[in-house]
Protein backbone atom coordinates (compact mmCIF):
# COMPACT_ATOMS: atom_id res chain seq x y z
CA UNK A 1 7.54 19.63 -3.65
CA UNK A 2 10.50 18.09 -5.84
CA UNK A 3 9.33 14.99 -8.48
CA UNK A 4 9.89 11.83 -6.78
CA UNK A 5 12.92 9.72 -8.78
CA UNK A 6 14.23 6.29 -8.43
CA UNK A 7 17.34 4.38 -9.08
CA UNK A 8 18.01 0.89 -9.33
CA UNK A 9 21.21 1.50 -7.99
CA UNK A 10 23.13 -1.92 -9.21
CA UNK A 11 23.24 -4.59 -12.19
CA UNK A 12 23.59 -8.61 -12.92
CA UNK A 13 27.04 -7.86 -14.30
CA UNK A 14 28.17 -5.30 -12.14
CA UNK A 15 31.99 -5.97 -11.19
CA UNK A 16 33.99 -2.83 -10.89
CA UNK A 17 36.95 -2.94 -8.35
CA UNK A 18 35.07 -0.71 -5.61
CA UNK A 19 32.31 -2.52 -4.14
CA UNK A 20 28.39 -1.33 -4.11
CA UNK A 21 28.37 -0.12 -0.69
CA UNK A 22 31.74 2.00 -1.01
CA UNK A 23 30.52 3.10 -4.41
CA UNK A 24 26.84 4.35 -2.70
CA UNK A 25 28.49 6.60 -0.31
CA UNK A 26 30.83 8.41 -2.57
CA UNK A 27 28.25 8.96 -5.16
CA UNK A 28 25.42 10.02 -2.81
CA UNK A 29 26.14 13.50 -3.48
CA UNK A 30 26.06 13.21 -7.18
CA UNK A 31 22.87 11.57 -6.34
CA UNK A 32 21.53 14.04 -5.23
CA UNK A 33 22.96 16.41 -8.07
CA UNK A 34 20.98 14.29 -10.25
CA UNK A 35 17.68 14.94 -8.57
CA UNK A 36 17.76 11.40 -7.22
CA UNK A 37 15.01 10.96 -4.14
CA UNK A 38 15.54 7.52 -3.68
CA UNK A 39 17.65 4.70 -4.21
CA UNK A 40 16.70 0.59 -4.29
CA UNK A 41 20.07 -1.32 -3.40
CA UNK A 42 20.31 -5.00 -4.58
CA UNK A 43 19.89 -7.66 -1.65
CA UNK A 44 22.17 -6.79 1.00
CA UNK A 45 22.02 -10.18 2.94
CA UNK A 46 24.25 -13.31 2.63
CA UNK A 47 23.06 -15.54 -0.30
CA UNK A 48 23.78 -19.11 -1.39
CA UNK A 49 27.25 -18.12 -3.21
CA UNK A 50 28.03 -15.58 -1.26
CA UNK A 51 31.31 -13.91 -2.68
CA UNK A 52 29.55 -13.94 -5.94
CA UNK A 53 25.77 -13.56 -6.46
CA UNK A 54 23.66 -10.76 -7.21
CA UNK A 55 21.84 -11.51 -4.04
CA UNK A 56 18.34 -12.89 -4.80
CA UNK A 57 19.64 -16.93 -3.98
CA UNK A 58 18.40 -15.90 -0.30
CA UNK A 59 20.31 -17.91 2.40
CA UNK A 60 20.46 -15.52 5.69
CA UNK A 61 18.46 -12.77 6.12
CA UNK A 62 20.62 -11.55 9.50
CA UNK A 63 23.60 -11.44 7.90
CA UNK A 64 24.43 -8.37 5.92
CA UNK A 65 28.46 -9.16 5.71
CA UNK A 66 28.70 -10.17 9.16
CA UNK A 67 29.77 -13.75 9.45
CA UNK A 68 32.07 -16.20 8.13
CA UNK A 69 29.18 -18.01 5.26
CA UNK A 70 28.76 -19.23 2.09
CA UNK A 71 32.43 -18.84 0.83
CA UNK A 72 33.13 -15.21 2.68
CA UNK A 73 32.09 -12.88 5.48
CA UNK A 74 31.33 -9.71 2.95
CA UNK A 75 28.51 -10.50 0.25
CA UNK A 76 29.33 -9.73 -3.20
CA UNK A 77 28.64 -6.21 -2.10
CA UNK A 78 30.31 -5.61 0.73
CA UNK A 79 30.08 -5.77 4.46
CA UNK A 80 27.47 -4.94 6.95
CA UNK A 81 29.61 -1.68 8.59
CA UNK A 82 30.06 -0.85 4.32
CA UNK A 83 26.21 -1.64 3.79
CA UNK A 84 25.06 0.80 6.78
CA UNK A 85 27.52 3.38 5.92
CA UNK A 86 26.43 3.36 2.67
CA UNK A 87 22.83 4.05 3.84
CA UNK A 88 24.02 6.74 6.50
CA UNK A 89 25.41 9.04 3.71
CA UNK A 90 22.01 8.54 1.09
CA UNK A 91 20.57 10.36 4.48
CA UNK A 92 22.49 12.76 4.75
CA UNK A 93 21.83 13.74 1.16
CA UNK A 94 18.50 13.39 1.90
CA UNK A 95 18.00 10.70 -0.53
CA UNK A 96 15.98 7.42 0.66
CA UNK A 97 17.43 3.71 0.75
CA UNK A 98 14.84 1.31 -0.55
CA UNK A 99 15.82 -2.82 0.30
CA UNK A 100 15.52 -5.13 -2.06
CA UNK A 101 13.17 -8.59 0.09
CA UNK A 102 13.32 -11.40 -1.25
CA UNK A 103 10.89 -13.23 0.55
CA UNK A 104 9.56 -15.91 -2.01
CA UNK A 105 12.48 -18.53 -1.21
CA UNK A 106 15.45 -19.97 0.39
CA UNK A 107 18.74 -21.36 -1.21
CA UNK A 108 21.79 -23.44 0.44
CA UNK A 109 20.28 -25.47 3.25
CA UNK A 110 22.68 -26.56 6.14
CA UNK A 111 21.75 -29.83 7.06
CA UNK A 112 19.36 -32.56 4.93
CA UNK A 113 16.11 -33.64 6.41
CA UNK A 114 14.07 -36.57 4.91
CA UNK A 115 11.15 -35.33 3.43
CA UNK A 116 8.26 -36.52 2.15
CA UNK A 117 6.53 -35.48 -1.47
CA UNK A 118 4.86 -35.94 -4.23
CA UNK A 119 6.57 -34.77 -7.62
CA UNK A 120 3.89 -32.09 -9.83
CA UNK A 121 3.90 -31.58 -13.38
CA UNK A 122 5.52 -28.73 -14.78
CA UNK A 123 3.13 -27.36 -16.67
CA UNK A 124 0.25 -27.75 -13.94
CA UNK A 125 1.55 -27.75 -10.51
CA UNK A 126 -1.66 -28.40 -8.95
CA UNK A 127 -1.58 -31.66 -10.65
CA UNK A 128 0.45 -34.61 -9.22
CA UNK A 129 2.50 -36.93 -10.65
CA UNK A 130 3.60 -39.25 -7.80
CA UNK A 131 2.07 -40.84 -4.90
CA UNK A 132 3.34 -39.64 -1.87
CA UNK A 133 7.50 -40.74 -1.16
CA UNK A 134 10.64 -39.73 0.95
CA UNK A 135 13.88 -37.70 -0.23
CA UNK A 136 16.68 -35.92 1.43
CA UNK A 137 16.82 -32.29 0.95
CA UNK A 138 18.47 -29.64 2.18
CA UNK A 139 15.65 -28.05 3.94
CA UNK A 140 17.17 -27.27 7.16
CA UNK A 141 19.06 -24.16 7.55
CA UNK A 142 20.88 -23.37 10.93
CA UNK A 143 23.32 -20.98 10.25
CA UNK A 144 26.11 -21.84 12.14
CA UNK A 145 28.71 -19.14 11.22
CA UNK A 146 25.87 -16.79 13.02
CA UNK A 147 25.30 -19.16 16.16
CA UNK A 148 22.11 -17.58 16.78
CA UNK A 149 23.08 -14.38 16.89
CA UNK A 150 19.91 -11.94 16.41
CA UNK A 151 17.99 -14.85 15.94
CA UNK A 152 17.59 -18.64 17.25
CA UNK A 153 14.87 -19.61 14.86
CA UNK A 154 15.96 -22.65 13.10
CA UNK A 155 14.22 -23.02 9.07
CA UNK A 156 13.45 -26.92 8.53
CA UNK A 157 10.92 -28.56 5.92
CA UNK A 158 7.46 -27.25 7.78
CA UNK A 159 8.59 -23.88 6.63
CA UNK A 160 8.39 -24.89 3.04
CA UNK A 161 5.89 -25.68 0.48
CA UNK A 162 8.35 -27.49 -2.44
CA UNK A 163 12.05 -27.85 -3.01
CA UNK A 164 13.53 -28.88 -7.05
CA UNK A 165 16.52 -31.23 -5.35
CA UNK A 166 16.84 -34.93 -4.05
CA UNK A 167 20.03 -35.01 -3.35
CA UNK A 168 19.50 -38.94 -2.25
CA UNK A 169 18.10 -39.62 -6.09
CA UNK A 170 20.58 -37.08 -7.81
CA UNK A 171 17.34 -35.27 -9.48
CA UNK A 172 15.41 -32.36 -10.41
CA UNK A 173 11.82 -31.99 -9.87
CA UNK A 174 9.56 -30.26 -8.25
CA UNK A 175 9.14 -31.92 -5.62
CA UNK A 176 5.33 -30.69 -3.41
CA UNK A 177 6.40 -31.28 0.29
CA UNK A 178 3.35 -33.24 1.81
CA UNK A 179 2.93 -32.14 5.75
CA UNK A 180 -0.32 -30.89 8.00
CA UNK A 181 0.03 -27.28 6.75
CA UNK A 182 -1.71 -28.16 3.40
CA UNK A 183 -2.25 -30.45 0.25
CA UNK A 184 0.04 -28.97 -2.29
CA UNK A 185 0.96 -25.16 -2.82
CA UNK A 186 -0.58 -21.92 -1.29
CA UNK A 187 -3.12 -19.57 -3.21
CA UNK A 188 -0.77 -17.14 -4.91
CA UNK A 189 -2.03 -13.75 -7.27
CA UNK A 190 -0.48 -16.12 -10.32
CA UNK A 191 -2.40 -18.90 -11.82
CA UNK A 192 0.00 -19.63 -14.61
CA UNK A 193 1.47 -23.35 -14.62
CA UNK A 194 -1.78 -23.83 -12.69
CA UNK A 195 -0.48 -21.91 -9.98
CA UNK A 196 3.17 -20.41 -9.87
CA UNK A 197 3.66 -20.58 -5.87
CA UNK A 198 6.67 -22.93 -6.93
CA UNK A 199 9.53 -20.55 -8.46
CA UNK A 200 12.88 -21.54 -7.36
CA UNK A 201 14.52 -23.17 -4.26
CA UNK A 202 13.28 -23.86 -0.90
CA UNK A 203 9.65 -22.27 -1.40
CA UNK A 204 9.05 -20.52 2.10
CA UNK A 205 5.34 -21.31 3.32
CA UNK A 206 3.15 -19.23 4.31
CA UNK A 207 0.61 -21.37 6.46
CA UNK A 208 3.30 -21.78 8.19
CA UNK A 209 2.54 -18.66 11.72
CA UNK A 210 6.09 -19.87 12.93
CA UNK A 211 7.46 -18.67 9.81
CA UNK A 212 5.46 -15.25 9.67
CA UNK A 213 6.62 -14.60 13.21
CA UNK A 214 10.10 -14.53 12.31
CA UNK A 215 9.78 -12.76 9.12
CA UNK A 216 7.84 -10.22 10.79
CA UNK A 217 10.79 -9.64 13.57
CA UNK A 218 12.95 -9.71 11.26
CA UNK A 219 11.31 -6.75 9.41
CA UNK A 220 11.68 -5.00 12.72
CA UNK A 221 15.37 -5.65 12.81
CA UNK A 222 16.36 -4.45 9.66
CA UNK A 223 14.69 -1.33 10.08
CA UNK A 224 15.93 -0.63 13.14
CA UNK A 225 19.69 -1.81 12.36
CA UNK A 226 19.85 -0.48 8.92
CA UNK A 227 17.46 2.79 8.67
CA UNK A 228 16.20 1.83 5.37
CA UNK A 229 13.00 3.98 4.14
CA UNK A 230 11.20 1.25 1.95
CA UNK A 231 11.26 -1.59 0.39
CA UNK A 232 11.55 -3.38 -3.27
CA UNK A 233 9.58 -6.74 -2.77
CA UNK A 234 10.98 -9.33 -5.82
CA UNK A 235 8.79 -11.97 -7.20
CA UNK A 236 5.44 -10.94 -5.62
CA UNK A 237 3.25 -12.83 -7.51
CA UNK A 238 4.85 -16.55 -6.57
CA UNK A 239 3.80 -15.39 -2.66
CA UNK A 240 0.38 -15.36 -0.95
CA UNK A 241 -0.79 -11.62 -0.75
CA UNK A 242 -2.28 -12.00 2.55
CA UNK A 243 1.46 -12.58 4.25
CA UNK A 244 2.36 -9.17 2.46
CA UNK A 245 -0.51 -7.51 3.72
CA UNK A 246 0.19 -8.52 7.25
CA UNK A 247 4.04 -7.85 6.77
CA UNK A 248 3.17 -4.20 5.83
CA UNK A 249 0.85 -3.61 7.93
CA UNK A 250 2.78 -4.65 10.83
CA UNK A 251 5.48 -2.13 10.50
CA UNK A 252 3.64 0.68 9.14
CA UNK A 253 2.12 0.48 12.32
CA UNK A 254 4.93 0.02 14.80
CA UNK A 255 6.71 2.44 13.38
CA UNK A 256 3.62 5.02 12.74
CA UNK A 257 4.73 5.42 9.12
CA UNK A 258 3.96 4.74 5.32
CA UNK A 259 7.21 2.89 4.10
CA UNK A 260 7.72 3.59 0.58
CA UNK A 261 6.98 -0.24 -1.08
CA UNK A 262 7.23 -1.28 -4.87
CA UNK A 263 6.26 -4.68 -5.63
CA UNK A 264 7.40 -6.30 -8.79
CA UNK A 265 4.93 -8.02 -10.59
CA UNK A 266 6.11 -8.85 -14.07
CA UNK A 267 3.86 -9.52 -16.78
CA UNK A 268 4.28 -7.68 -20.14
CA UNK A 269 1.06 -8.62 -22.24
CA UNK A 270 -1.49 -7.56 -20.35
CA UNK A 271 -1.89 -5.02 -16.90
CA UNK A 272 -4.60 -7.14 -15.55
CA UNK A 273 -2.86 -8.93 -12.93
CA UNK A 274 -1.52 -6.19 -11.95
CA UNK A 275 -4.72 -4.54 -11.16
CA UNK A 276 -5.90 -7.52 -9.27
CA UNK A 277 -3.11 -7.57 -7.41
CA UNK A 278 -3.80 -4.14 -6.30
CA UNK A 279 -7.25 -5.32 -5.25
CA UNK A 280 -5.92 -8.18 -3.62
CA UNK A 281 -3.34 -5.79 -1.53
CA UNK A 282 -5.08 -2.68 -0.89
CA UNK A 283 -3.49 -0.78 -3.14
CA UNK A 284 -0.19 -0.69 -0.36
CA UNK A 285 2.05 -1.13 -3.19
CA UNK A 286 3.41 0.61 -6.21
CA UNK A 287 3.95 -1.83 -9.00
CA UNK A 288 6.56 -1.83 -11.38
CA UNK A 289 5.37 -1.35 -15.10
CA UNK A 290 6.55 -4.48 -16.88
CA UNK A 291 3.84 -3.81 -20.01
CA UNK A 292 5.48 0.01 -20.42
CA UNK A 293 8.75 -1.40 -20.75
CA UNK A 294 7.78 -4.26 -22.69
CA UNK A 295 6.23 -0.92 -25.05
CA UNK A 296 9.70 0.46 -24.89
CA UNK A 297 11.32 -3.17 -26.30
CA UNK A 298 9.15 -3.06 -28.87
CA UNK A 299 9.06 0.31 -30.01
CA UNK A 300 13.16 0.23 -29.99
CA UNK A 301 13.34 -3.23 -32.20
CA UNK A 302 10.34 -1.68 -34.66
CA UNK A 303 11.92 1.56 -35.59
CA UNK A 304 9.36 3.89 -37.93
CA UNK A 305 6.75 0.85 -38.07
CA UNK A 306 5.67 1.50 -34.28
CA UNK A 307 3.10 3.75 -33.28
CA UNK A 308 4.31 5.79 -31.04
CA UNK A 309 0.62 7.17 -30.04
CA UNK A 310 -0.04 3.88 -28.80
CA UNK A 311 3.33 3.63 -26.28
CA UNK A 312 1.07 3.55 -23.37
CA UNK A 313 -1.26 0.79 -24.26
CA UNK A 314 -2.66 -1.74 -21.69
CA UNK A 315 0.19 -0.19 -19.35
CA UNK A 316 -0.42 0.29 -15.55
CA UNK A 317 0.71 3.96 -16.10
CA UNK A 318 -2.33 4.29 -18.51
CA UNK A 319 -4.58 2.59 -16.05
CA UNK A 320 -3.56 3.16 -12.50
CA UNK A 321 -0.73 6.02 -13.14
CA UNK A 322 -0.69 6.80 -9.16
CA UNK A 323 0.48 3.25 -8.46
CA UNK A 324 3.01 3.31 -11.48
CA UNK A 325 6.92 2.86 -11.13
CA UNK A 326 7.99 3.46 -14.55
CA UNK A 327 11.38 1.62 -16.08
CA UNK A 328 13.29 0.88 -19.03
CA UNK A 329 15.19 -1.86 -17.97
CA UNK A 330 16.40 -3.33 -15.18
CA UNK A 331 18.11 -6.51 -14.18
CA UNK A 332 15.56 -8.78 -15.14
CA UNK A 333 15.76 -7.52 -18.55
CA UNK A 334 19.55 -7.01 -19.52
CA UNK A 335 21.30 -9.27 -22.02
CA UNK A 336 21.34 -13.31 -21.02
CA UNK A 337 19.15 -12.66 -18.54
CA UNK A 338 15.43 -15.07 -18.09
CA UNK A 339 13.19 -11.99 -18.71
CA UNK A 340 15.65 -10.54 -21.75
CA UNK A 341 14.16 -7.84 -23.56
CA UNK A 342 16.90 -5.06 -23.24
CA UNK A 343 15.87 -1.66 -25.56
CA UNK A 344 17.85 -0.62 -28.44
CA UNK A 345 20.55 2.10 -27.69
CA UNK A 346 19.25 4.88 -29.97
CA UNK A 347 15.78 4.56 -28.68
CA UNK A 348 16.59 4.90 -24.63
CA UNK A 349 16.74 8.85 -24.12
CA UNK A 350 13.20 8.29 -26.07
CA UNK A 351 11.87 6.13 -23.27
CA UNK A 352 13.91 8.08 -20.45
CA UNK A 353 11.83 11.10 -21.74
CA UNK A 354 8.60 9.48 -21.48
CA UNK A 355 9.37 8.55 -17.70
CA UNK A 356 11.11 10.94 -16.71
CA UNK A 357 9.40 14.08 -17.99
CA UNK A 358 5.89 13.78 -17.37
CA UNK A 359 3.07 13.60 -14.68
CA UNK A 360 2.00 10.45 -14.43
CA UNK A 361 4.47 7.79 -12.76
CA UNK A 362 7.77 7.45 -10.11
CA UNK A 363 10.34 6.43 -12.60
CA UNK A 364 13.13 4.35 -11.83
CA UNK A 365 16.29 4.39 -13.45
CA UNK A 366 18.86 2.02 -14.60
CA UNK A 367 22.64 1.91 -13.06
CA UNK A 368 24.17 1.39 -16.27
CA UNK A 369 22.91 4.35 -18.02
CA UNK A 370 24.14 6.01 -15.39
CA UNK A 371 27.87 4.43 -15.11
CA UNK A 372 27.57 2.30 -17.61
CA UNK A 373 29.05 -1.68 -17.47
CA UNK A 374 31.22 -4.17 -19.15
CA UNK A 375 31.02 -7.88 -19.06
CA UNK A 376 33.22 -10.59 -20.64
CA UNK A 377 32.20 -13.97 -19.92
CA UNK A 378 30.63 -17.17 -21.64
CA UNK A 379 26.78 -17.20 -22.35
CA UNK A 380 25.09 -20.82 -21.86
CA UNK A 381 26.01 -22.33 -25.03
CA UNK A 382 29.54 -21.57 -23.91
CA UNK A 383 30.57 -18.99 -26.60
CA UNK A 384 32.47 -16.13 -25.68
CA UNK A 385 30.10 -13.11 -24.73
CA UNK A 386 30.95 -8.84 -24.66
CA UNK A 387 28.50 -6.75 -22.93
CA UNK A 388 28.84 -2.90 -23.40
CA UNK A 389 26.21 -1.54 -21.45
CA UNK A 390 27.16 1.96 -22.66
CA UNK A 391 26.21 5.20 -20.38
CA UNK A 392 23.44 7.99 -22.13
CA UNK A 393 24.62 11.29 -20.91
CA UNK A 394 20.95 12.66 -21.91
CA UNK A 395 19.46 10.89 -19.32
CA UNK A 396 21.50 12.88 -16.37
CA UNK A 397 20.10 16.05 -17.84
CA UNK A 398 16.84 15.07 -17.77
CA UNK A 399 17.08 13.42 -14.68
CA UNK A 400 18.13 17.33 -13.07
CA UNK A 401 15.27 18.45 -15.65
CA UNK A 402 12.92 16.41 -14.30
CA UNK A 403 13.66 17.80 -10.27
CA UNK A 404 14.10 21.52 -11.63
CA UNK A 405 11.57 22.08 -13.97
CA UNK A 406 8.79 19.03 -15.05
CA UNK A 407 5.77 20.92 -13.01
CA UNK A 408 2.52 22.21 -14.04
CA UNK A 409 -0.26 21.30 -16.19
CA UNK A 410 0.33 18.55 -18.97
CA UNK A 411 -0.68 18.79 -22.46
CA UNK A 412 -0.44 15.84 -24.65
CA UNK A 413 0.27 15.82 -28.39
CA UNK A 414 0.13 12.22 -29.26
CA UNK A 415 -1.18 12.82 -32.33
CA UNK A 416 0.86 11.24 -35.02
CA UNK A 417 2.58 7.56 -35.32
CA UNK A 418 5.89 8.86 -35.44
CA UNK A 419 6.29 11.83 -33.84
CA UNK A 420 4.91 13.12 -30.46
CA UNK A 421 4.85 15.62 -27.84
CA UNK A 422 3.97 17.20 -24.52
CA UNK A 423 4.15 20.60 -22.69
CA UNK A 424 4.66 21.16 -18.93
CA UNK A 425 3.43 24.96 -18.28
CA UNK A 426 5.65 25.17 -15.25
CA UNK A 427 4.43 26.44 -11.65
CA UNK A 428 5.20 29.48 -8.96
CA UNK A 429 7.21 26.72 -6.60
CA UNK A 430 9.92 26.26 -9.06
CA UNK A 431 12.11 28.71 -10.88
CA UNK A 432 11.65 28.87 -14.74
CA UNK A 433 9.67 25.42 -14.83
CA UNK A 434 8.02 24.32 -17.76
CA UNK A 435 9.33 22.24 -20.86
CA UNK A 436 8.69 21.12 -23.93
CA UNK A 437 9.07 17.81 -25.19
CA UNK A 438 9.26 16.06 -28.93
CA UNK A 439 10.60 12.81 -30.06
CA UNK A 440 10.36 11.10 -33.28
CA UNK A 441 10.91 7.53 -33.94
CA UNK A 442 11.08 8.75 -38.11
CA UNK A 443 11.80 11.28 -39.74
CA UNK A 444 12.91 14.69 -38.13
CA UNK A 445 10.10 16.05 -36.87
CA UNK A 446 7.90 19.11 -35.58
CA UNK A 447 5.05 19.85 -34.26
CA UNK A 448 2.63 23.20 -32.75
CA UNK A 449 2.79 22.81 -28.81
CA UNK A 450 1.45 24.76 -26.18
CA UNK A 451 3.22 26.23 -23.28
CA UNK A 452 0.93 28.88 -21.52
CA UNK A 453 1.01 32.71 -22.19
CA UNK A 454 2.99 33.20 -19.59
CA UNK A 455 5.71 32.68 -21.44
CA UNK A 456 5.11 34.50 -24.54
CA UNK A 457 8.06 36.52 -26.30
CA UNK A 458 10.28 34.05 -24.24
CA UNK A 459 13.06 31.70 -25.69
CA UNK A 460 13.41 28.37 -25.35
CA UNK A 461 16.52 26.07 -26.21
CA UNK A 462 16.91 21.84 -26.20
CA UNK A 463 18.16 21.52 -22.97
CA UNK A 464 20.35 18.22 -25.12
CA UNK A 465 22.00 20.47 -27.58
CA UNK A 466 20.62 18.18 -30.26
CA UNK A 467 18.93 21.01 -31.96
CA UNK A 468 20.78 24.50 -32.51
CA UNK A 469 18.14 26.86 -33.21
CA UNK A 470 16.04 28.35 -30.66
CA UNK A 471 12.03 28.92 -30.29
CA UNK A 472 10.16 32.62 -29.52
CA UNK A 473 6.74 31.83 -27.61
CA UNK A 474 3.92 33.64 -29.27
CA UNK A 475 1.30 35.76 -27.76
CA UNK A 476 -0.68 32.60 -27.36
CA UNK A 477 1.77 30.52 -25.50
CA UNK A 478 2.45 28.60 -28.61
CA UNK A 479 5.46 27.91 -30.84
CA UNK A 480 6.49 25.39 -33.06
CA UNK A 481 9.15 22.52 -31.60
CA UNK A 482 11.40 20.48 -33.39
CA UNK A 483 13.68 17.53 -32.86
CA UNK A 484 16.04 14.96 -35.35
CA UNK A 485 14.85 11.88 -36.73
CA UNK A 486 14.88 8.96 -34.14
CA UNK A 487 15.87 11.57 -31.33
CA UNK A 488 14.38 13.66 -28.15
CA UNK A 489 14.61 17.01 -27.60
CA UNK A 490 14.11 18.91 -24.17
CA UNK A 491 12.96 22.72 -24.85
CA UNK A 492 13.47 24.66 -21.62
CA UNK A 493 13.36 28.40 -20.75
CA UNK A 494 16.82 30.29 -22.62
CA UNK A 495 18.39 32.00 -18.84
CA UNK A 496 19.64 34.77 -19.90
CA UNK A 497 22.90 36.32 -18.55
């Protein structure tokens, strides 16, 4: 069976002349090339802005690039036809299409309602800081350009828990919306701020059954109009876990299927909320592994003073490796973004190697290393800012590695701060699999690895062509592996002839 691999198949800044969609379906092939299985696509429905946003500023969840919205019919992506096309050819590749749901929020209200709240504290949003008044807010959303098309339901302020505009008073705050469904915000698997149900926008409700109706039909209906395979759930731990439960639960069984679903919960000091998330779920979820990439961050800013033996540290790939989707970067992360912590250049094909080629973990990776991205525009303080998110050609070999030849039984040589290793011994399902793999984040290094005496008197070369020489197997299945300082090196079977 072929190593499952992900790809976050977009970026904040991405702004090439083809759009997404197009792009998808004349790269599916190379896709596939690459030893790609699946493929997460950024939000495909109509958001707040819509010509121009990345997609999570959720306004309709029916409209893929249908109807005249938010500045355009397409979204900054394309257009529904585009989207589904798009999908169509990742299956005939045989390559999975993974939606990004963003169900924590809604942005760009229709119509203002007056609402009554009471304002919380920032810091500790299950304290209050007002006695209950009224505001306007944009809380009702009607979609007109759709006219009830696919769906009549009609969003108002019982379907949300806060909102951060009066547009009466001219003001930010967040603002608790005070109705019969509850005193303040739902139980959510984050207790920072007090509780983090508040993120962003409209905050969608959950006590609401009117609301988990719809969302459920729509789940139906974009399975059944797009054909997607899974899902990428965004900002899990601002939404009450019993809603996701439900949702999943409802269409694994209508459909009679496990959808593939990765949940991002993003914490990088510790892997404990994670874990009780997974308790809280079921375990229905893989989670991406913010504290691995935070590992990566860190190893790539300390150079030669990080320990490379402890890389896996309070990571959910250490923990709960069957759960893991491993990363080293993604959206979230890039330059100017909230959650910045993009790793250094020379240390990537390091990190890529740890995901990529070994047991433990679905890694995921990154469109730019891929393709590559530039991006010219101002950062907050106003000052002129130039993005070169530069492509790493290693990563496409090991990415074909990783399908071809990363079977068999591990062996781990973390054994030194600076330099360390593994061995795949290969298996009878795949052609001349097994590898050997050695980074250093010093010096240029080496190190004894086993293989397996199977392939004694063989040769093996670095697949990367950063090393020249190449490396006889002894009668033991042994042999001594090399690679440059701060560098990777890949040491596959020589194929001779």
């Amino acid at each position: 069976m072929q190593n499952q691999t992900l790809i976050q198949y977009f970026h904040w800044y991405y702004n090439e002349e083809q759009n997404l969609w197009t792009k998808v379906a004349n790269e599916a092939a190379h896709l596939k090339e690459l030893g790609i299985t699946s493929v997460w696509l950024p939000p495909a429905y109509k958001s707040n802005n819509s010509p121009y946003d990345v997609g999570y500023a959720v306004y309709d969840l029916f409209d893929l690039g249908e109807f005249d919205q938010k500045g355009a019919i397409p979204t900054k992506y394309g257009t529904k036809d585009e989207y589904i096309k798009a999908i169509d050819a990742l299956h005939d590749n045989g390559i999975a299409a993974i939606a990004d749901i963003v169900f924590n929020h809604k942005a760009g209200g229709d119509e203002l309602e007056k609402v009554k709240v009471r304002t919380v504290s920032e810091d500790n949003r299950n304290e209050f800081t007002s006695d209950v008044f009224e505001i306007e807010a944009w809380t009702k959303f009607t979609f007109p350009g759709r006219k009830g098309k696919y769906s009549e339901f009609i969003w108002d302020h019982l379907c949300f828990s806060g909102v951060d505009w009066a547009e009466d008073l001219k003001q930010t705050a967040i603002y608790s919306i005070q109705n019969h469904l509850g005193e303040g915000f739902e139980d959510v698997p984050s207790t920072e701020n007090g509780n983090y149900d508040y993120l962003m926008y409209n905050d969608i409700d959950y006590r609401n059954q009117a609301v988990i109706d719809e969302l459920n039909y729509w789940g139906e209906w974009i399975v059944e109009t797009t054909k997607v395979d899974g899902f990428r759930l965004d900002a899990v731990k601002h939404i009450n876990p019993k809603f996701i439960v439900e949702w999943l639960d409802h269409l694994n069984q209508k459909y009679d299927r496990q959808f593939f679903v990765v949940a991002e919960d993003w914490n990088v000091v510790e892997v404990d909320g994670q874990l009780e998330y997974i308790n809280m779920t079921g375990g229905r979820t893989q989670i991406f592994d913010s504290v691995l990439h935070h590992n990566f961050y860190l190893a790539s800013q300390e150079a030669n003073q990080f320990d490379m033996r402890t890389i896996f540290d309070k990571s959910l790939i250490q923990i709960k490796p069957e759960l893991a989707v491993t990363f080293v970067d993604n959206h979230d992360s890039q330059p100017l973004q909230a959650l910045e912590s993009y790793v250094e250049f020379w240390f990537r094909p390091l990190a890529y190697a740890i995901i990529l080629l070994r047991e433990q973990g679905i890694p995921c990776i990154f469109f730019p290393d891929i393709y590559g991205g530039i991006y010219d525009d101002k950062n907050p303080e106003g000052e002129d800012v130039h993005i070169d998110l530069a492509s790493i050609p290693d990563i496409e070999t090991m990415s074909k590695i990783r399908a071809g030849l990363a079977y068999g039984f591990q062996r781990d040589y973390f054994d030194h701060s600076n330099c360390v290793g593994w061995t795949r011994e290969g298996d009878d399902e795949h052609e001349n699999s097994g590898l050997a793999v050695l980074l250093s984040n010093g010096d240029e290094g080496f190190k004894d690895m086993e293989v397996g005496q199977k392939f004694a008197g063989k040769t093996f070369i670095d697949a990367l062509g950063h090393r020249e020489q190449e490396v006889t197997i002894n009668e033991n299945g042994w042999a001594t592996f090399h690679c440059n300082a701060g560098s990777v090196s890949v040491w596959i079977l020589k194929i001779e002839g």
